[in-house]
C-alpha atoms as a PDB file:
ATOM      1  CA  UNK A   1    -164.975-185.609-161.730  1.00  0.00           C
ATOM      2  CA  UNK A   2    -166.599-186.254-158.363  1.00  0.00           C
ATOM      3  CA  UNK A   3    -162.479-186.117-156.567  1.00  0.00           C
ATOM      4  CA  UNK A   4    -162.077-182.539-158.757  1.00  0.00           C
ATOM      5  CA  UNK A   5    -165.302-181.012-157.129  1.00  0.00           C
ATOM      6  CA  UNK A   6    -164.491-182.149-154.091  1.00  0.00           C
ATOM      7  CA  UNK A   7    -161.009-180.959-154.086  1.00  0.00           C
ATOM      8  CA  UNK A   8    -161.957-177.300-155.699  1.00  0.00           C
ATOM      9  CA  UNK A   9    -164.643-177.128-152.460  1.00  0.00           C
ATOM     10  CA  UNK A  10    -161.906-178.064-149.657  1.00  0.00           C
ATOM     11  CA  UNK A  11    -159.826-175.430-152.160  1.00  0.00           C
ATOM     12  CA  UNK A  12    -162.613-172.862-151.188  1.00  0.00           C
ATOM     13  CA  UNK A  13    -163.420-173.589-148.004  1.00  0.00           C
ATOM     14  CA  UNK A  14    -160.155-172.471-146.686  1.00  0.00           C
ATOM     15  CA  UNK A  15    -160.074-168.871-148.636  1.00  0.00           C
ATOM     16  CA  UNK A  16    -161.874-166.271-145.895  1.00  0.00           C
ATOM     17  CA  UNK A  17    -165.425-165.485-146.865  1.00  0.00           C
ATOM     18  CA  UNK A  18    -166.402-162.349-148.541  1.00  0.00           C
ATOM     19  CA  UNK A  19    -168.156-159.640-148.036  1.00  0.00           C
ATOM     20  CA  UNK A  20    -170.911-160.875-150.015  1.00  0.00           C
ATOM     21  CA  UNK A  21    -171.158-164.233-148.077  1.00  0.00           C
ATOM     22  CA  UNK A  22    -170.920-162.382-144.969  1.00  0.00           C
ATOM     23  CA  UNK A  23    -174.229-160.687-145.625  1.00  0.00           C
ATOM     24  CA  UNK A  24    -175.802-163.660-146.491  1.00  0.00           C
ATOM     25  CA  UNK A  25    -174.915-165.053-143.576  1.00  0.00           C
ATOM     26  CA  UNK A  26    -176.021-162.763-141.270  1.00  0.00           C
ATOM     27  CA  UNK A  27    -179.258-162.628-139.943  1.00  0.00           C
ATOM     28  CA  UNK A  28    -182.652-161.230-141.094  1.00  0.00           C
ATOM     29  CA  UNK A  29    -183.177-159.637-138.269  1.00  0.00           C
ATOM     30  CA  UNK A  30    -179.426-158.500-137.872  1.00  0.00           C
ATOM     31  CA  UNK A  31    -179.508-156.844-141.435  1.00  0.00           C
ATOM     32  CA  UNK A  32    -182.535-155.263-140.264  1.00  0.00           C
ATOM     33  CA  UNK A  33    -181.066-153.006-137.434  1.00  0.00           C
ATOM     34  CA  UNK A  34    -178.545-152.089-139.578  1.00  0.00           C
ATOM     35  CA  UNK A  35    -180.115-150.935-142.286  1.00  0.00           C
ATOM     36  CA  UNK A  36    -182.351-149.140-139.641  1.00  0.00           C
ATOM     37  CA  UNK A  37    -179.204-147.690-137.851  1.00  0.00           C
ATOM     38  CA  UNK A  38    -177.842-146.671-140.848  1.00  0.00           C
ATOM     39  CA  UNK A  39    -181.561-144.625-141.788  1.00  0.00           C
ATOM     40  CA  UNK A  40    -181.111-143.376-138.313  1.00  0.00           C
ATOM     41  CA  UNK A  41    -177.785-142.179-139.121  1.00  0.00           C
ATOM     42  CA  UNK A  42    -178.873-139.770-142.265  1.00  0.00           C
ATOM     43  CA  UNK A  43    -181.850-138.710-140.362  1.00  0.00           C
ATOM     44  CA  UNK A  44    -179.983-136.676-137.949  1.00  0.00           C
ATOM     45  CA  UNK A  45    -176.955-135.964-140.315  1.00  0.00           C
ATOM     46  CA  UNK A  46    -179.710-134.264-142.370  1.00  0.00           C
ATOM     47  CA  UNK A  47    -181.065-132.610-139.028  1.00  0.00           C
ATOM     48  CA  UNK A  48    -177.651-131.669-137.731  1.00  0.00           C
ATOM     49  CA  UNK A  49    -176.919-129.970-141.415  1.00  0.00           C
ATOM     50  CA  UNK A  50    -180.260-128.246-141.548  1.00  0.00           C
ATOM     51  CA  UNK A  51    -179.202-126.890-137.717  1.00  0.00           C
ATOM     52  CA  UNK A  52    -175.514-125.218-138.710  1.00  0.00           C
ATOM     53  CA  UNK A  53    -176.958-123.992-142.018  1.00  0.00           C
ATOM     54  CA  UNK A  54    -179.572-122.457-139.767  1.00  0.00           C
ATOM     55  CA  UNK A  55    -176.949-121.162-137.587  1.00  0.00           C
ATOM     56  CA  UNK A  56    -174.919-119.637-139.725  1.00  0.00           C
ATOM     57  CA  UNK A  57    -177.747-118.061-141.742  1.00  0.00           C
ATOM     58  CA  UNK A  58    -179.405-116.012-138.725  1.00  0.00           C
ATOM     59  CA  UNK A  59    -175.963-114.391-138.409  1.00  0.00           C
ATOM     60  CA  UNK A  60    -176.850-114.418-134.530  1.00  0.00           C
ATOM     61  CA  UNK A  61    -174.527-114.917-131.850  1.00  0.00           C
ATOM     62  CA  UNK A  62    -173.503-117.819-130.343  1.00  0.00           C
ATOM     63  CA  UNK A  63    -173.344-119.194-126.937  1.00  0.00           C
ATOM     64  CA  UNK A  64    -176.031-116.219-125.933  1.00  0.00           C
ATOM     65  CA  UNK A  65    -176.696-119.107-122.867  1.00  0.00           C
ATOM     66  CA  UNK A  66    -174.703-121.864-122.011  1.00  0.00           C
ATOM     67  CA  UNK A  67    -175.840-125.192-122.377  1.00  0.00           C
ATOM     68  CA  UNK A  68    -177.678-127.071-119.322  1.00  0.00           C
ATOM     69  CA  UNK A  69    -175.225-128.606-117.559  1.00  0.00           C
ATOM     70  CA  UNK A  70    -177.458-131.701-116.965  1.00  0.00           C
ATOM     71  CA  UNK A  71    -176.875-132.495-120.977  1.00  0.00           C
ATOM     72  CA  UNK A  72    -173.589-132.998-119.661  1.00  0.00           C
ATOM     73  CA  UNK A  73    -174.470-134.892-116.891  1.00  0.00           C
ATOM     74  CA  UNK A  74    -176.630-137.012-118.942  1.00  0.00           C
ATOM     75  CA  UNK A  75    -173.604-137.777-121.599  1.00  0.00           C
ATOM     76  CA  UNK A  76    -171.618-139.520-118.488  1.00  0.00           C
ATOM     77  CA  UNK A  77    -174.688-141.073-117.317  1.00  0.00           C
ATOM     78  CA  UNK A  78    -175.148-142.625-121.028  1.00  0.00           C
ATOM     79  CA  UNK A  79    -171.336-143.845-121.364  1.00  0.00           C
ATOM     80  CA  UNK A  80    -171.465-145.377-117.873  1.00  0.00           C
ATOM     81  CA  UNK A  81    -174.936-147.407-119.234  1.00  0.00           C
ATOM     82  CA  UNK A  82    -173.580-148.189-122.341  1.00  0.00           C
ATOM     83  CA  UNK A  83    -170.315-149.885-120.462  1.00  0.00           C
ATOM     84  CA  UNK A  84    -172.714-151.258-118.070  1.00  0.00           C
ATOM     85  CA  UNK A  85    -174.743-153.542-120.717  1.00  0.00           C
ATOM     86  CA  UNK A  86    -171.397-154.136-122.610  1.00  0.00           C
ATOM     87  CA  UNK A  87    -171.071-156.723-119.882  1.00  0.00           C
ATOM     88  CA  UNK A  88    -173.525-158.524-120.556  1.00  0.00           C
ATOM     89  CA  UNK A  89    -172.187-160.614-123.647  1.00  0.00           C
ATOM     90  CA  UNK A  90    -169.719-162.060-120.837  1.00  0.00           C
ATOM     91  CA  UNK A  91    -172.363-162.766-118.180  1.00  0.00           C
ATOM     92  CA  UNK A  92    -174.229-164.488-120.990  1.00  0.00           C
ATOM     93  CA  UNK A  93    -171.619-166.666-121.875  1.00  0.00           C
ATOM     94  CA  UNK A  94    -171.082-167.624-118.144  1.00  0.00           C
ATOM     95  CA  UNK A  95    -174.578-168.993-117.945  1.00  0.00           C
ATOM     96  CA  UNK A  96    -175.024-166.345-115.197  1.00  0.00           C
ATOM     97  CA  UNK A  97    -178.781-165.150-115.886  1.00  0.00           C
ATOM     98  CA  UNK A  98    -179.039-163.283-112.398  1.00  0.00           C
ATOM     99  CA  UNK A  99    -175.880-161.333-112.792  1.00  0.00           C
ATOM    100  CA  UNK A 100    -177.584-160.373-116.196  1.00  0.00           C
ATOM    101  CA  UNK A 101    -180.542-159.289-115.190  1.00  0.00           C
ATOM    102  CA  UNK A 102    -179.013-157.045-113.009  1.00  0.00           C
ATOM    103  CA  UNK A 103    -176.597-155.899-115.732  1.00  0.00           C
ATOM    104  CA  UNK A 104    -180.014-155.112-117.690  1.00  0.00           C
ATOM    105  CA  UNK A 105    -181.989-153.826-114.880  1.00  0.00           C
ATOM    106  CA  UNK A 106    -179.173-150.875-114.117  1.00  0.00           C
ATOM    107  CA  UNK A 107    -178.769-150.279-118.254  1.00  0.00           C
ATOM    108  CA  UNK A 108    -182.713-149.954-118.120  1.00  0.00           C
ATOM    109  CA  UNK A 109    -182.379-147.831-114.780  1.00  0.00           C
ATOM    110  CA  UNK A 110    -179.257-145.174-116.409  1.00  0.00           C
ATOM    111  CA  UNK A 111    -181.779-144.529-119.175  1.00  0.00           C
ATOM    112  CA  UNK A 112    -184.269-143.318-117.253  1.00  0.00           C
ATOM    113  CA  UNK A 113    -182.062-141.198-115.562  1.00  0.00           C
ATOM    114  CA  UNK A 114    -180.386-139.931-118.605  1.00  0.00           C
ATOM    115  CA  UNK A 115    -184.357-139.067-119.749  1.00  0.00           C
ATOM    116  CA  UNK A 116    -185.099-137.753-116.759  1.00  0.00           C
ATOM    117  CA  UNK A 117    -182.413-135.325-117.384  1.00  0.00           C
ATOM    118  CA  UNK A 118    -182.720-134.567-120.966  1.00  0.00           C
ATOM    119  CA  UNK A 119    -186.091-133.085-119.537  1.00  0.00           C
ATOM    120  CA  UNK A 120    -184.318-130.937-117.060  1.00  0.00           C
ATOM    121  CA  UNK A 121    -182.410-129.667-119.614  1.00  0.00           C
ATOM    122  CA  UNK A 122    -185.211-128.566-121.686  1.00  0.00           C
ATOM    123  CA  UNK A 123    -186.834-126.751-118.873  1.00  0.00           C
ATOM    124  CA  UNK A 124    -183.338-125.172-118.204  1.00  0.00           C
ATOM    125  CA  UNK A 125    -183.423-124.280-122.302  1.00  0.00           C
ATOM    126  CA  UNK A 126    -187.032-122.123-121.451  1.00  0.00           C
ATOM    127  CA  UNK A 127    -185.210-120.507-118.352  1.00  0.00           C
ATOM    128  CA  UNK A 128    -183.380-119.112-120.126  1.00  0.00           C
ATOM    129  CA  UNK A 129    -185.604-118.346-122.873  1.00  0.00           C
ATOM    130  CA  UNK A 130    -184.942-120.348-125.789  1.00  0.00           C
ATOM    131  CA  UNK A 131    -188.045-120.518-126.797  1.00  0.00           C
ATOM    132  CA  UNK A 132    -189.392-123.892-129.320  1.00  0.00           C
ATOM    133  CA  UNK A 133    -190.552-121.254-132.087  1.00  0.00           C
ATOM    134  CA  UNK A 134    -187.151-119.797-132.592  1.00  0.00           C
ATOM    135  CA  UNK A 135    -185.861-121.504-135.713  1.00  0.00           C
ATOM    136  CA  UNK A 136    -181.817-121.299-135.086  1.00  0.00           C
ATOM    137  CA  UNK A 137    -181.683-121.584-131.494  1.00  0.00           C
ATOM    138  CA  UNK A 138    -184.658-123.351-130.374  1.00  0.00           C
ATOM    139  CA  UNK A 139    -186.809-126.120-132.941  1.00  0.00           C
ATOM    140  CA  UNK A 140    -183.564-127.478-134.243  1.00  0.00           C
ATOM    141  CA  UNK A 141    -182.055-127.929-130.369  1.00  0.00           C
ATOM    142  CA  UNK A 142    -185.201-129.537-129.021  1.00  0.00           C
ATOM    143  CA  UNK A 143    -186.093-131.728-131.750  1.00  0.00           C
ATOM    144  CA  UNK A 144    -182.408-133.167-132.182  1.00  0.00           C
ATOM    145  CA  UNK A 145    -182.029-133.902-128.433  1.00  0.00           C
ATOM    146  CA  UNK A 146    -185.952-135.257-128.043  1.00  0.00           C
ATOM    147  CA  UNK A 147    -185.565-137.426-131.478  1.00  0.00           C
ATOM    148  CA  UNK A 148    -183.141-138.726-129.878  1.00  0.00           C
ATOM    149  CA  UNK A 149    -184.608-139.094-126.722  1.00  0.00           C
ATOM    150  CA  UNK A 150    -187.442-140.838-128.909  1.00  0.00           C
ATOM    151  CA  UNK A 151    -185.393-143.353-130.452  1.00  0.00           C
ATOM    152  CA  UNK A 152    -183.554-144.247-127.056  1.00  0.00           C
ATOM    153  CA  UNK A 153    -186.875-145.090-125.576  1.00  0.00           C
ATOM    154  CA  UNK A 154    -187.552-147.768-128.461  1.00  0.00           C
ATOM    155  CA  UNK A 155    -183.962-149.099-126.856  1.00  0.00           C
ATOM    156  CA  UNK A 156    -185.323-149.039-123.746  1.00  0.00           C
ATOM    157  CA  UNK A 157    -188.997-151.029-124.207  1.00  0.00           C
ATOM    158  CA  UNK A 158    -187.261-153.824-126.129  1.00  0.00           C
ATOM    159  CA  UNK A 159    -184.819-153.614-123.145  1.00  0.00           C
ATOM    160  CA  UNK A 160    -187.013-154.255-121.143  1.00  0.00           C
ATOM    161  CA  UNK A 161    -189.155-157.165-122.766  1.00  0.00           C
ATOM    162  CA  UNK A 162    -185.666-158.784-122.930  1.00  0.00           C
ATOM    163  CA  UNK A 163    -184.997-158.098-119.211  1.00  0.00           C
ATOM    164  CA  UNK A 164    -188.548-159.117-118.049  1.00  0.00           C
ATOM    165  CA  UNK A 165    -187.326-162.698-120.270  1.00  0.00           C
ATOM    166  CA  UNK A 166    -183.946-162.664-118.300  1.00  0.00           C
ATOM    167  CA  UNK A 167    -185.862-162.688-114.960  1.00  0.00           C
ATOM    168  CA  UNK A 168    -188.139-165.432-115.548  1.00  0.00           C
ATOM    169  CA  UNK A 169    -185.589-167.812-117.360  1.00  0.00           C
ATOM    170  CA  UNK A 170    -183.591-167.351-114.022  1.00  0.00           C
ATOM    171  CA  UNK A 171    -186.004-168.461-111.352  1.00  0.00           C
ATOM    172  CA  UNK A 172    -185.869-171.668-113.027  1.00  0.00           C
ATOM    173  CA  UNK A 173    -182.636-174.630-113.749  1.00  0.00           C
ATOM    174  CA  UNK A 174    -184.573-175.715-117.043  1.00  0.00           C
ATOM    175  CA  UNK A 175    -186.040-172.401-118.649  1.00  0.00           C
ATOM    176  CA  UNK A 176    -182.401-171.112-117.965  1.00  0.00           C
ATOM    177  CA  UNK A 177    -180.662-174.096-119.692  1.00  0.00           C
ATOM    178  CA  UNK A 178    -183.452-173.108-122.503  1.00  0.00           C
ATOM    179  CA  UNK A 179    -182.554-169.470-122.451  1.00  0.00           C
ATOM    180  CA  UNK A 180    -179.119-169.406-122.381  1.00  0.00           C
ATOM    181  CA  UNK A 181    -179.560-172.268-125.685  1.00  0.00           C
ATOM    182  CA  UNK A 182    -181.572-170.472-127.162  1.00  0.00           C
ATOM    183  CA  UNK A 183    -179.706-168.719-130.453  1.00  0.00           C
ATOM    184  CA  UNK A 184    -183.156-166.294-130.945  1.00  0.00           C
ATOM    185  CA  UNK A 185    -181.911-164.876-127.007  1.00  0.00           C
ATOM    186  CA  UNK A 186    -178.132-164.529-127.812  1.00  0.00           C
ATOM    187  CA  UNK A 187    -179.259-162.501-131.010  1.00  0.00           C
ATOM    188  CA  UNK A 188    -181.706-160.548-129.340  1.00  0.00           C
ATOM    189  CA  UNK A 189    -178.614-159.815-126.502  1.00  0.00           C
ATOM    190  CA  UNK A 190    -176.470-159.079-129.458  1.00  0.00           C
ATOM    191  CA  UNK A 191    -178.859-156.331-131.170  1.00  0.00           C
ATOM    192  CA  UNK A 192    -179.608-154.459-127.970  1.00  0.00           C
ATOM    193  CA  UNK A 193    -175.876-154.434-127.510  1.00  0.00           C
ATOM    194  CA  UNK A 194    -175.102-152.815-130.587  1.00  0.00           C
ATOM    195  CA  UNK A 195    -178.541-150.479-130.858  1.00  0.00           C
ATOM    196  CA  UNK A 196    -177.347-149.268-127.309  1.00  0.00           C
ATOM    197  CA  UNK A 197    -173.473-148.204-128.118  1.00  0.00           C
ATOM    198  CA  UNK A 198    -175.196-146.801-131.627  1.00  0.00           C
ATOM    199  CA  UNK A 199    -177.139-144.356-129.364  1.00  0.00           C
ATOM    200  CA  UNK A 200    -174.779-143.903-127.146  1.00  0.00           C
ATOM    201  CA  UNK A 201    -172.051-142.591-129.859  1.00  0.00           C
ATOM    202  CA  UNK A 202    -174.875-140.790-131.703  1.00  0.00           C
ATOM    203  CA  UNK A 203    -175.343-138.651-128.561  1.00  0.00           C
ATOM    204  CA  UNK A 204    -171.698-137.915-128.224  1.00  0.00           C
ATOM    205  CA  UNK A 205    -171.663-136.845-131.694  1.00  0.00           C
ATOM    206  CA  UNK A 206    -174.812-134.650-131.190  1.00  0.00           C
ATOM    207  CA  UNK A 207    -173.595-133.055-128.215  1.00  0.00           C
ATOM    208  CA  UNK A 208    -170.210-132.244-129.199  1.00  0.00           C
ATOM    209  CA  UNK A 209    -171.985-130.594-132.192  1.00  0.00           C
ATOM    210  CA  UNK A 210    -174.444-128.773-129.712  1.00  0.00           C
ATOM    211  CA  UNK A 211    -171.297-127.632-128.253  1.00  0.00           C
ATOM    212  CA  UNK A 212    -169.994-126.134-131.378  1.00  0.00           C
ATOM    213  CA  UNK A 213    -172.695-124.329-132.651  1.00  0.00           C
ATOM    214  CA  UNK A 214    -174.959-123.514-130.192  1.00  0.00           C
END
């Protein structure tokens, strides 16, 4: 009986796991983001849907003003961060904690920017007088873009905890060896990775709806 059990496990251990195993498999803290990405996610569809019915209801006119041309600027600004801390799975691997840091430091850095420009934007928006109050034009346009604004800068604070890590593992041959063997590190790499492209894309997909509509 014990060479039949044995034989049906080998027998399963070669078949691909399922989706079922996968999940348990993956971590806590991985399951976690995801199911907070994925509330993320219906926030803003709801937002976005609440915006074109909006829209389409006031009968007004679009493209009245043009959009600010720094949300454009701030959409390259994004996709350049978002390649820049893509790299950093690879410097990881290499054991190359300085090269990291760096990667981080300039992913930290492009945020800012791309904040920093999100703001211009908004005092471009009451140049032109699109005013907060104005339901179809105005609340639905500056609570999209700062929501999101809001939810990049929870990106950007555990960004930097993890960075602030990176530079002190890398002043040192042992706390390096500890980092870089550390699973908890790799995972925490691994989530910003994924949180960042997530915001990233959800911008894109914001603005290009911005673009449609507004």
């Amino acid at each position: 009986m014990n060479s039949d059990k044995e034989r049906k496990d080998k027998v399963g251990a070669g078949r691909p796991a399922s989706t079922f195993q996968r999940i348990e498999r993956m971590p806590s803290l991985l399951m976690m983001l995801y199911l907070g990405l994925g509330g993320i996610t219906v926030l803003f569809v709801a937002l976005v849907a609440a915006y074109a019915k909006m829209r389409y209801d006031s009968n007004s006119p679009t493209e009245l003003y043009p959009l600010p041309r720094t949300f454009s600027l701030s959409t390259i600004v994004l996709l350049i961060s978002s390649y820049v801390i893509s790299q950093a799975k690879r410097l990881y691997q290499q054991d190359d904690l300085a090269n990291l840091a760096r990667c981080l430091g300039a992913t930290l850095l492009l945020s800012c920017v791309f904040a920093g420009l999100q703001l211009l934007g908004w005092r471009e928006l009451l140049q032109h007088g699109v005013a907060m109050d104005e339901l179809a034009s105005g609340t639905f346009l500056y609570l999209i873009s700062g929501l999101h604004v809001a939810h990049l800068l929870g990106g950007m604070l555990f960004l930097l905890a993890l960075l602030l890590r990176t530079i002190h593992a890398s002043r040192d041959g042992v706390r390096t060896l500890v980092f870089i063997r550390n699973p908890y590190r790799r995972l925490q790499l691994h989530m910003i990775t994924i949180y960042w492209h997530f915001i990233d894309v959800l911008w894109v997909v914001l603005f290009a709806t911005f673009l449609f509509l507004y």
